[in-house]
C-alpha atoms as a PDB file:
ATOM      1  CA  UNK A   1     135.555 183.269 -28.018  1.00  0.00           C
ATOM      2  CA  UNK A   2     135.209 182.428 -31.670  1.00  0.00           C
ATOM      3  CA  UNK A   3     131.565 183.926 -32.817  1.00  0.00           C
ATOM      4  CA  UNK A   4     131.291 181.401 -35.678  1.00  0.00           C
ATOM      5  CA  UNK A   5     132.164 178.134 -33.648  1.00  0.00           C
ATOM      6  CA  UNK A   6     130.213 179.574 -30.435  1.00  0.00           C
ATOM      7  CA  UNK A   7     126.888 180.094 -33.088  1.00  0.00           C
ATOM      8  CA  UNK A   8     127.254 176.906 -34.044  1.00  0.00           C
ATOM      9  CA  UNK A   9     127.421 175.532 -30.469  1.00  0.00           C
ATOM     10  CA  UNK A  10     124.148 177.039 -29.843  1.00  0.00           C
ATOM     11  CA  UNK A  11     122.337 175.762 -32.788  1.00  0.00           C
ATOM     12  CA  UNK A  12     123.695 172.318 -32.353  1.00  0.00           C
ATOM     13  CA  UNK A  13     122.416 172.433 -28.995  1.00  0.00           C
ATOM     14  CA  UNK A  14     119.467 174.122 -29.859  1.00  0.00           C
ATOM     15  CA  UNK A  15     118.298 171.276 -32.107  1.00  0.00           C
ATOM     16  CA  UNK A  16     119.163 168.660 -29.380  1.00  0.00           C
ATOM     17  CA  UNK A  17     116.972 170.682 -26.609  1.00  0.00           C
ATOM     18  CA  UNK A  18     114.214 171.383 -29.343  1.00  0.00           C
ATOM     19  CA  UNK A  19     113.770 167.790 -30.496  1.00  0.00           C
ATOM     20  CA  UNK A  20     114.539 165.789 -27.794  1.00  0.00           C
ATOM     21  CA  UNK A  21     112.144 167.858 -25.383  1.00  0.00           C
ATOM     22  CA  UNK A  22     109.880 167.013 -27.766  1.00  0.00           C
ATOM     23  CA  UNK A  23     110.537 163.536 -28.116  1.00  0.00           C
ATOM     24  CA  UNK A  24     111.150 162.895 -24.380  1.00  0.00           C
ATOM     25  CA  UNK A  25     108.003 164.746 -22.798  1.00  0.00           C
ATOM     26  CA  UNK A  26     105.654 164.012 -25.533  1.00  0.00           C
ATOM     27  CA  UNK A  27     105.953 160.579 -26.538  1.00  0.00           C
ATOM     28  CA  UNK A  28     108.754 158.720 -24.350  1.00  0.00           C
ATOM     29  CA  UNK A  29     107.595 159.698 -21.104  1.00  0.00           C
ATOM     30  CA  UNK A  30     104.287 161.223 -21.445  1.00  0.00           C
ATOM     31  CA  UNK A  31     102.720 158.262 -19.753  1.00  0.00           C
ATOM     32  CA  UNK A  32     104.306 158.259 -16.842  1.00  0.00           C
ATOM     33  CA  UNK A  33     104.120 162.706 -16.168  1.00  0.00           C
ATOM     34  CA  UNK A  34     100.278 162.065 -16.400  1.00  0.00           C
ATOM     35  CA  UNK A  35     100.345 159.216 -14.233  1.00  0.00           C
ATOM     36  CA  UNK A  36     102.155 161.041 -11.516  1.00  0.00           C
ATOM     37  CA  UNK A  37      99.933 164.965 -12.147  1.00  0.00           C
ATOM     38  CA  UNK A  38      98.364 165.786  -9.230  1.00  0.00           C
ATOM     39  CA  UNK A  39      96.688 169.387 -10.373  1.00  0.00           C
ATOM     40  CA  UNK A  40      97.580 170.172 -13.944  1.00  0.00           C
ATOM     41  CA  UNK A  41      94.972 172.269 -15.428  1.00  0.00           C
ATOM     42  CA  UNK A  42      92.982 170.328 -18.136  1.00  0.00           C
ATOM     43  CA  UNK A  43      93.010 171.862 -21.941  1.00  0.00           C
ATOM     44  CA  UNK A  44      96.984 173.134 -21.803  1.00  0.00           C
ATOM     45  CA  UNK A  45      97.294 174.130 -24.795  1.00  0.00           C
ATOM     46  CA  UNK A  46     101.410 174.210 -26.226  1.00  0.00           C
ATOM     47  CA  UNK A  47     102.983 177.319 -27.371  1.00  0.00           C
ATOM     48  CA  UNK A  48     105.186 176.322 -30.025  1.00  0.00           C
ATOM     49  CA  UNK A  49     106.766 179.598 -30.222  1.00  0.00           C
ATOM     50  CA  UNK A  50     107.489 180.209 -26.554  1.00  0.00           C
ATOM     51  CA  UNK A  51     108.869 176.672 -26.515  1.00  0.00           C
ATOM     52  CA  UNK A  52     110.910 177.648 -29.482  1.00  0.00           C
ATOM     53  CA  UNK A  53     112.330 180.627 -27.642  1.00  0.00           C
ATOM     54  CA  UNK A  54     112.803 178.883 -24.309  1.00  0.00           C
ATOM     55  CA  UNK A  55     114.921 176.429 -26.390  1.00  0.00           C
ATOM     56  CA  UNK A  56     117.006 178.947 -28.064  1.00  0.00           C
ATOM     57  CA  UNK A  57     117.455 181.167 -25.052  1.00  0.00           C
ATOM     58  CA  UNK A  58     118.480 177.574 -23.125  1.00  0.00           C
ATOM     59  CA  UNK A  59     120.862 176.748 -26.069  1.00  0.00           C
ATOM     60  CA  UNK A  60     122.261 180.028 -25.499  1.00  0.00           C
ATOM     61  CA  UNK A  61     123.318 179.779 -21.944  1.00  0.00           C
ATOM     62  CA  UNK A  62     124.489 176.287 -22.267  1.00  0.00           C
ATOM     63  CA  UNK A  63     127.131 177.515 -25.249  1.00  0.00           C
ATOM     64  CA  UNK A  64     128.170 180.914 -23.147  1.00  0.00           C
ATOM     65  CA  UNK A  65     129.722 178.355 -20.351  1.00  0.00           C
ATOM     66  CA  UNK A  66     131.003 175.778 -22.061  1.00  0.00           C
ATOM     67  CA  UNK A  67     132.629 178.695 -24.046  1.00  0.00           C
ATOM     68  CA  UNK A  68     133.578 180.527 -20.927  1.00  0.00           C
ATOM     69  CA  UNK A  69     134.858 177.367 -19.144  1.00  0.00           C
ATOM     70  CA  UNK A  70     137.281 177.292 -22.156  1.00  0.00           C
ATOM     71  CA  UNK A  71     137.535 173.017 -22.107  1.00  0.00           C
ATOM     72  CA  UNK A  72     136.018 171.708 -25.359  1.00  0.00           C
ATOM     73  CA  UNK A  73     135.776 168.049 -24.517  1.00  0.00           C
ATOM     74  CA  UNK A  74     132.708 166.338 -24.716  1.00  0.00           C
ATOM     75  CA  UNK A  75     132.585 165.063 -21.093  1.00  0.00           C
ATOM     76  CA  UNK A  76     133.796 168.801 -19.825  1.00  0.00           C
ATOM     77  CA  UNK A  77     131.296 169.980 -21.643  1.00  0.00           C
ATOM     78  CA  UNK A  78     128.550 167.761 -20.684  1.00  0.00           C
ATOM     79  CA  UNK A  79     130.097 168.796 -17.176  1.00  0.00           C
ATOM     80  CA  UNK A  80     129.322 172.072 -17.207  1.00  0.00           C
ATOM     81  CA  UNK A  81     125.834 171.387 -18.999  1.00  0.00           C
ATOM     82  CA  UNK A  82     124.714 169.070 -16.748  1.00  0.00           C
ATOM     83  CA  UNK A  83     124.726 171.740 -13.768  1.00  0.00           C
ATOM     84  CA  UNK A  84     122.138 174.165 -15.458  1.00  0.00           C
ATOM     85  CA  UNK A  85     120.793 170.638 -15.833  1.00  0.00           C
ATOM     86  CA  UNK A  86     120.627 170.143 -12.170  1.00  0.00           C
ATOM     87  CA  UNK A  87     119.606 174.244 -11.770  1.00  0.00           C
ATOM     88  CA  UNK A  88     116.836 173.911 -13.955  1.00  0.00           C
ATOM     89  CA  UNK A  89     115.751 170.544 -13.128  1.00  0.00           C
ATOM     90  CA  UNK A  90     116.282 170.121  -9.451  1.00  0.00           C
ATOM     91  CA  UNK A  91     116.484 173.828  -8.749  1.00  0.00           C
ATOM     92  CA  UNK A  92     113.653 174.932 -10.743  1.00  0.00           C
ATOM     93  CA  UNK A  93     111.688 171.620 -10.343  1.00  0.00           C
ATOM     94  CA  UNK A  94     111.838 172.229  -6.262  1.00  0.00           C
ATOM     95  CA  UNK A  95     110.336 175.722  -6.401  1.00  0.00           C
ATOM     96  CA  UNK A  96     107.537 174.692  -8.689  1.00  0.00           C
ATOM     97  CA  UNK A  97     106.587 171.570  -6.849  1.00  0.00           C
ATOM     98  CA  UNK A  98     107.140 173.801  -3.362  1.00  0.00           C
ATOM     99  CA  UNK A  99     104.298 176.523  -4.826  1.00  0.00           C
ATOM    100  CA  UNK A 100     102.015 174.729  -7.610  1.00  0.00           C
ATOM    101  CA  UNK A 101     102.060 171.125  -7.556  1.00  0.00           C
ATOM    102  CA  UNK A 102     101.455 170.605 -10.502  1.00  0.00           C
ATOM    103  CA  UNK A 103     102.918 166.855 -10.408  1.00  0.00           C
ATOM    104  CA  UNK A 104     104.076 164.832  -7.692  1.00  0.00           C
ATOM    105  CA  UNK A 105     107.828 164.498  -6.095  1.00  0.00           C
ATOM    106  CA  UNK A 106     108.065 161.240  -8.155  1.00  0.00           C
ATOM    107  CA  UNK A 107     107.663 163.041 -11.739  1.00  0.00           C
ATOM    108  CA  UNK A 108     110.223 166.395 -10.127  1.00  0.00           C
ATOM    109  CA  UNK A 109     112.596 163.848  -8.881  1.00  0.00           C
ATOM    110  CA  UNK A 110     112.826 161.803 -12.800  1.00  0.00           C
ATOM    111  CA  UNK A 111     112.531 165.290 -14.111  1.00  0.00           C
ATOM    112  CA  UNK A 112     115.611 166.386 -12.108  1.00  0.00           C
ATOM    113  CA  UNK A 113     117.734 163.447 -13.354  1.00  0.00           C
ATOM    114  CA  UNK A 114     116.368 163.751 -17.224  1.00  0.00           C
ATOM    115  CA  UNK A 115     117.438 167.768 -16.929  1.00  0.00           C
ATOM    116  CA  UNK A 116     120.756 166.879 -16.265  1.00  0.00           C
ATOM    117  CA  UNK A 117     121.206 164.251 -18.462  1.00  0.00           C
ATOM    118  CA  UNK A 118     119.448 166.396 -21.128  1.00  0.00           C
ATOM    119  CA  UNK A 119     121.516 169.819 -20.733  1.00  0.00           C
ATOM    120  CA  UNK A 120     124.712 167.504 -20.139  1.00  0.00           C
ATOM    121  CA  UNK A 121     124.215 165.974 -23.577  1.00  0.00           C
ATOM    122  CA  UNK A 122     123.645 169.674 -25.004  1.00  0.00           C
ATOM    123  CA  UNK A 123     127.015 171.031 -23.392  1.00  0.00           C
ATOM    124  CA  UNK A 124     128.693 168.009 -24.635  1.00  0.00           C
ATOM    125  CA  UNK A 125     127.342 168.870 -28.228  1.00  0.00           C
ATOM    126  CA  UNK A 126     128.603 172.558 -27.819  1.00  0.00           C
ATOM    127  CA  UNK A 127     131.875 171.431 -26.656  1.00  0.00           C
ATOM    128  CA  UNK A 128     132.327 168.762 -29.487  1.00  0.00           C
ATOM    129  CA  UNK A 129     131.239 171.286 -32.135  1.00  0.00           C
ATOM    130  CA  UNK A 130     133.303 174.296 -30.823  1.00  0.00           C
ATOM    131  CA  UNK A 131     136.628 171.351 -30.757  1.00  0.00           C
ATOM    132  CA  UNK A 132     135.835 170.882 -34.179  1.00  0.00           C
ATOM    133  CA  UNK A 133     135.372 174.125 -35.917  1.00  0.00           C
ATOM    134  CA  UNK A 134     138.517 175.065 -33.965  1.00  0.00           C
ATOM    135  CA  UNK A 135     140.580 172.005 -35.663  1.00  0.00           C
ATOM    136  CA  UNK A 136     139.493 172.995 -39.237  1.00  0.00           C
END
């Protein structure tokens, strides 16, 4: 595993899961999560710090297995990102709609299919950026 190319991976991807989290759940789709809440708290407050770290430890993971399933395409690597994808977003989404509720199975279901989509498009990115730096 090439440090510098793998580093790069996970700020490349770290961008993508920053800014398009952002974008997607707070302007694209914001509508439709609080159409679909059933007991969200009122007065969340964001973290911008945690969500900074949850980003970077996320980029992280998705650049340790592209890099450890050693195929730097961009579909193999949205491949392999798009399972945490499905971990996080059907996995993850099923045990917090089993305990809390928080929104409904409509919102966990879209959420499932944007988390897979989402992390797919970050392993792609890791892949495409690992290809590269190992051409030059």
């Amino acid at each position: 595993m090439n440090t510098k190319s793998t580093l790069l991976g996970v700020l490349s991807a770290f961008v993508w899961l920053y800014f398009m989290g952002w974008g997607f759940y707070n302007f694209l789709a914001v509508d439709f999560f609080v159409a679909h809440t059933v007991n969200m708290p009122q007065g969340i407050t964001m973290d911008l710090g945690m969500i900074t770290l949850g980003s970077f430890i996320q980029a992280i993971v998705v650049a340790l297995m592209v890099n450890k399933a050693r195929d730097f395409k961009f579909f193999e690597g949205f491949k392999t990102g798009a399972l945490v994808g499905l971990f996080v977003g059907a996995g993850v989404g099923a045990l917090q709609y089993g305990s809390a509720q928080l929104v409904d199975l409509t919102a966990v279901s879209v959420d499932a299919v944007w988390s897979v989509m989402y992390y797919g498009i970050a392993g792609g990115i890791v892949a495409w950026v690992v290809a590269k730096q190992q051409v030059a």
